[in-house]
Protein backbone atom coordinates (compact mmCIF):
# COMPACT_ATOMS: atom_id res chain seq x y z
CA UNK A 1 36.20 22.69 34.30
CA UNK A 2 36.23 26.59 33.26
CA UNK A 3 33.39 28.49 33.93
CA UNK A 4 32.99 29.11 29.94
CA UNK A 5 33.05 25.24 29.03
CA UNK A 6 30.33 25.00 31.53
CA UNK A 7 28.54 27.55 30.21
CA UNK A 8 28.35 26.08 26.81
CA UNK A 9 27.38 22.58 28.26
CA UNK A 10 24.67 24.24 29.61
CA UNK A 11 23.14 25.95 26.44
CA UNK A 12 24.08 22.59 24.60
CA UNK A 13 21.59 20.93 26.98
CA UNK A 14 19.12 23.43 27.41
CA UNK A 15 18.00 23.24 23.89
CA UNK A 16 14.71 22.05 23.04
CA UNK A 17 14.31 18.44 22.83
CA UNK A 18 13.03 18.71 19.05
CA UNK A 19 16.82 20.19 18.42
CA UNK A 20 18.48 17.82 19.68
CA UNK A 21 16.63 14.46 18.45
CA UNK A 22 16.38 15.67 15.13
CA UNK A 23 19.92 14.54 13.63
CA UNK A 24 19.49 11.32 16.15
CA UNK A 25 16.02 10.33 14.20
CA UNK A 26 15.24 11.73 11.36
CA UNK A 27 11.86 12.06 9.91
CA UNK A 28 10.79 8.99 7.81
CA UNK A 29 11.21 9.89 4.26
CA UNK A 30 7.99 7.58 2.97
CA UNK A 31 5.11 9.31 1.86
CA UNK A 32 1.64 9.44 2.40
CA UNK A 33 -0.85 7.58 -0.32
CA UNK A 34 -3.82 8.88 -1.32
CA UNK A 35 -6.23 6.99 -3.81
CA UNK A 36 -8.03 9.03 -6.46
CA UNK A 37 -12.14 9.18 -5.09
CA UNK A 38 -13.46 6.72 -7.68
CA UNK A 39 -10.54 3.74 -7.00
CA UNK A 40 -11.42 4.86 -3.16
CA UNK A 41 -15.28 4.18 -3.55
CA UNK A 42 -14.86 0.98 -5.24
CA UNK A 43 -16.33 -1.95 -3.07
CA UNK A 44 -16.86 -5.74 -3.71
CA UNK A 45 -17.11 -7.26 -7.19
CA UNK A 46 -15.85 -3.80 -8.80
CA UNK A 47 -14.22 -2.69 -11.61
CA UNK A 48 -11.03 -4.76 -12.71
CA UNK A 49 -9.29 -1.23 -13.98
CA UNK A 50 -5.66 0.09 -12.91
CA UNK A 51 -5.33 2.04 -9.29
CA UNK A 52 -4.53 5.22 -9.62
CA UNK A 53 -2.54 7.23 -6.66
CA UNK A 54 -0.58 10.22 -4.97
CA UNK A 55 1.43 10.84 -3.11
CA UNK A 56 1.53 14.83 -2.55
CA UNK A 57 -1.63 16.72 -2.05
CA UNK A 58 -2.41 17.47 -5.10
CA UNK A 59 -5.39 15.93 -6.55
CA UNK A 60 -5.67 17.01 -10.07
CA UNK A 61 -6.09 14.64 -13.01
CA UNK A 62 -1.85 14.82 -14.53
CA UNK A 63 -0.64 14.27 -10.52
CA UNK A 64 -1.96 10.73 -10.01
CA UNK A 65 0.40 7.97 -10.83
CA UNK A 66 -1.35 4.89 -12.70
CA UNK A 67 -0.15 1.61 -10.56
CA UNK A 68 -0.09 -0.31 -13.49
CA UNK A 69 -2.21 -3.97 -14.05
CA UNK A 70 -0.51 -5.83 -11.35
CA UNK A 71 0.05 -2.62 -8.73
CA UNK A 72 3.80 -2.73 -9.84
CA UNK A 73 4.52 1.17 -9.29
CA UNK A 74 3.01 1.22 -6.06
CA UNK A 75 5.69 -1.49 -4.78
CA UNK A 76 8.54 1.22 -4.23
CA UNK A 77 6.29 3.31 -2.11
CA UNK A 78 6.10 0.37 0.85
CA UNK A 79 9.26 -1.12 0.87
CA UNK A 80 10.20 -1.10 4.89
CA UNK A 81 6.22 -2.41 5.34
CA UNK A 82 5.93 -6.25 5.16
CA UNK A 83 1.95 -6.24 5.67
CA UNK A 84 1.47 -3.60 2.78
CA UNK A 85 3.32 -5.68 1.03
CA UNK A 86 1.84 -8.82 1.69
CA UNK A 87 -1.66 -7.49 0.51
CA UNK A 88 -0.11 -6.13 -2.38
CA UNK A 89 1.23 -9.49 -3.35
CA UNK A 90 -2.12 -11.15 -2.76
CA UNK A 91 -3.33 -8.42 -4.99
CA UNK A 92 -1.13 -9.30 -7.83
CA UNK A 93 -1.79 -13.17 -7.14
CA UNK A 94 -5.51 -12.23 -8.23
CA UNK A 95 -5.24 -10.28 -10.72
CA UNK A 96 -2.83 -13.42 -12.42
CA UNK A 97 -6.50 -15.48 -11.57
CA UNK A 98 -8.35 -12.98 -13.11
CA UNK A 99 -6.03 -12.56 -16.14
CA UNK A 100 -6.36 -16.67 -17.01
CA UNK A 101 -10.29 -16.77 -16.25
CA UNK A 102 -10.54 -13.94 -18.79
CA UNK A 103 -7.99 -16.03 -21.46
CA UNK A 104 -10.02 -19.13 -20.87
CA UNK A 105 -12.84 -17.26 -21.46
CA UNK A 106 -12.19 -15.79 -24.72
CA UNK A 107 -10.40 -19.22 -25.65
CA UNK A 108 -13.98 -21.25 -25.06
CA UNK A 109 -16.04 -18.69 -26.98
CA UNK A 110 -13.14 -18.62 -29.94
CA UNK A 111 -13.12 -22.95 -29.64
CA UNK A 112 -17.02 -22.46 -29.79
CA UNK A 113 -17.30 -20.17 -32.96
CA UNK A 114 -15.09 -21.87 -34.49
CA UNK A 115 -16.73 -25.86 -34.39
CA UNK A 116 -19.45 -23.88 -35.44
CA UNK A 117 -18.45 -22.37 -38.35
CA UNK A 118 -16.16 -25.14 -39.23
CA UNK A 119 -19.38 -27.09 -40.55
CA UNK A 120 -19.07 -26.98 -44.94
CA UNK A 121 -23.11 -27.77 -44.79
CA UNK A 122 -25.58 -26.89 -41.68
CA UNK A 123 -23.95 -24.71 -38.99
CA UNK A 124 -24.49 -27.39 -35.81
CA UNK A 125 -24.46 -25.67 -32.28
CA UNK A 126 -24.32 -28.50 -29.71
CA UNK A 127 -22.06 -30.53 -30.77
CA UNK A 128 -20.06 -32.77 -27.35
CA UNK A 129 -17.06 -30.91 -28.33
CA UNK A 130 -19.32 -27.21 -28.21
CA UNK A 131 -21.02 -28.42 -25.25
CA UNK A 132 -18.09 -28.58 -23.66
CA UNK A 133 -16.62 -25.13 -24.86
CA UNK A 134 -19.70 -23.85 -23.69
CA UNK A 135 -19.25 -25.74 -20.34
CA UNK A 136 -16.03 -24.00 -19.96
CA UNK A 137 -17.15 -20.69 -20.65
CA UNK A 138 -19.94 -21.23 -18.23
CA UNK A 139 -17.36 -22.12 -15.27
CA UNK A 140 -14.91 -19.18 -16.33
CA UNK A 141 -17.92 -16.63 -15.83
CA UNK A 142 -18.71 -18.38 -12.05
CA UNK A 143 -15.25 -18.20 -10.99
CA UNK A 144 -14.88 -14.43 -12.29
CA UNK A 145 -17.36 -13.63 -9.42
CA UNK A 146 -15.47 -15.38 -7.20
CA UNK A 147 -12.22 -13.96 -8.04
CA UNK A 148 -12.99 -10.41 -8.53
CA UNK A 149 -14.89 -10.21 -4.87
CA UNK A 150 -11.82 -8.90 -3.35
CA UNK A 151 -9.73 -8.27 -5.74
CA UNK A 152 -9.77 -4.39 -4.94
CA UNK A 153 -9.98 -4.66 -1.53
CA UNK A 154 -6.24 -5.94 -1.33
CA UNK A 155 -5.17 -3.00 -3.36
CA UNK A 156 -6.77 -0.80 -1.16
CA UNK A 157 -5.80 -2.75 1.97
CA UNK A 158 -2.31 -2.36 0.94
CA UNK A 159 -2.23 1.32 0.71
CA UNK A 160 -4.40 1.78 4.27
CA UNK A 161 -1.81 -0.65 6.01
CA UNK A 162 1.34 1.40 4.70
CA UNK A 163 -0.32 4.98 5.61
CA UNK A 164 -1.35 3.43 9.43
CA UNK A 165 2.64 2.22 9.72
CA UNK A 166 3.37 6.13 9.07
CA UNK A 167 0.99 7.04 11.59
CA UNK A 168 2.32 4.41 13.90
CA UNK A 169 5.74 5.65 13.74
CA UNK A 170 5.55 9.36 14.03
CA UNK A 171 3.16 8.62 17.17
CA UNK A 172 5.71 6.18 18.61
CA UNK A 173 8.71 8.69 18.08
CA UNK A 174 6.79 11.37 19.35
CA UNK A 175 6.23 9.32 22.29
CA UNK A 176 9.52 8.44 22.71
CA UNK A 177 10.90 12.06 22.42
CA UNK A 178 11.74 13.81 25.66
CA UNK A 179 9.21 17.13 26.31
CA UNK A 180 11.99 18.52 28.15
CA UNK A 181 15.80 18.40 28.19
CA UNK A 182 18.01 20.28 30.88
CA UNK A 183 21.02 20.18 32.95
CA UNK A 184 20.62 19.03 36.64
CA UNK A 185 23.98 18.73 39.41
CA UNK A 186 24.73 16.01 41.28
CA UNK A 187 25.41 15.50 45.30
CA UNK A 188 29.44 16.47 44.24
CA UNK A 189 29.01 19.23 42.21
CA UNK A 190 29.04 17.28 38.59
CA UNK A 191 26.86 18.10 35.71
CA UNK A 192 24.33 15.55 34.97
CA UNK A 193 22.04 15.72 32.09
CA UNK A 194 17.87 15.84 32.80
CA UNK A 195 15.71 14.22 30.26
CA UNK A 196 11.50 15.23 31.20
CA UNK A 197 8.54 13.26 29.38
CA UNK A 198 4.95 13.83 29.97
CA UNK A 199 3.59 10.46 31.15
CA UNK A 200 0.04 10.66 29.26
């Protein structure tokens, strides 16, 4: 081997180990989500409203991105993250719950106002069919508590899950990247190449 073609397998190798792994792993292209500070304070039983998120650093009003009802424009953001996903779909699977115990709702108060005022003499209020309606109306409002308790907390479990996979995987890669990369000889003379990791 000529001195000059050893010379350049020696710079080659001698570069810093961020150089070299960078076209082998590139960064990971998913970014970071931050919650606007009200849909971040919201706790158990809260507000049924859309999420609203970013995902630069930014936090004015115009640069956070409504989810929409069911979390639908959030979905994009954790493809490649099974367990975001998974709360994300449990999230969506309540708010269906909540949508119907809100329709049934509304439906037993409209079936109720309407036997009432369907009467051509004296309005009558508890009639079997209004008891009933108001039965139904009853149960709807129980099973709202029920089905709103943690409603928000699988939105919000979804977006902490996909941000501590990012974490994950920059602190495995860094782990996994050498500190130090040089060029060592062996017993005959040949180049070998020297990979160096701190052992932490």
């Amino acid at each position: 081997m000529s001195l000059l073609r050893r010379s350049a397998l020696a710079l080659c190798f001698s570069l810093p180990a961020t150089a070299v792994f960078a076209q082998q792993a590139p960064a990971s292209t998913a970014p970071v989500i931050r919650l606007s500070p009200e849909d971040q304070a919201r706790g158990l039983n809260g507000a049924q409203r859309n999420f609203f998120f970013t995902t630069g650093e930014s936090t004015r009003e115009e640069d956070y991105i409504n989810a929409g009802f069911f979390g639908q424009r959030l979905r994009p953001y954790l493809a490649g993250n099974p367990e975001a996903l998974a709360n994300l779909n449990a999230y969506r699977a309540q708010k269906w719950l909540y949508l119907g115990e809100r329709l049934t709702f509304v439906g037993a108060v409209a079936f109720y106002s309407q036997q009432v005022l369907s009467s051509d003499s004296e309005h009558q209020y508890f009639k079997d069919t209004q008891k009933a309606a108001i039965g139904v109306a009853t149960l709807s409002l129980l099973s709202n508590i029920f089905i709103t308790r943690h409603t928000n907390e699988r939105f919000q479990r979804a977006v902490s899950t996909h941000n501590a996979g990012l974490s994950s995987a920059h602190n495995m890669l860094q782990r996994l990247t050498p500190t130090g990369v040089g060029l060592a000889a062996s017993a005959t003379g040949q180049p070998l190449l020297a990979l160096r990791w701190n052992v932490r």
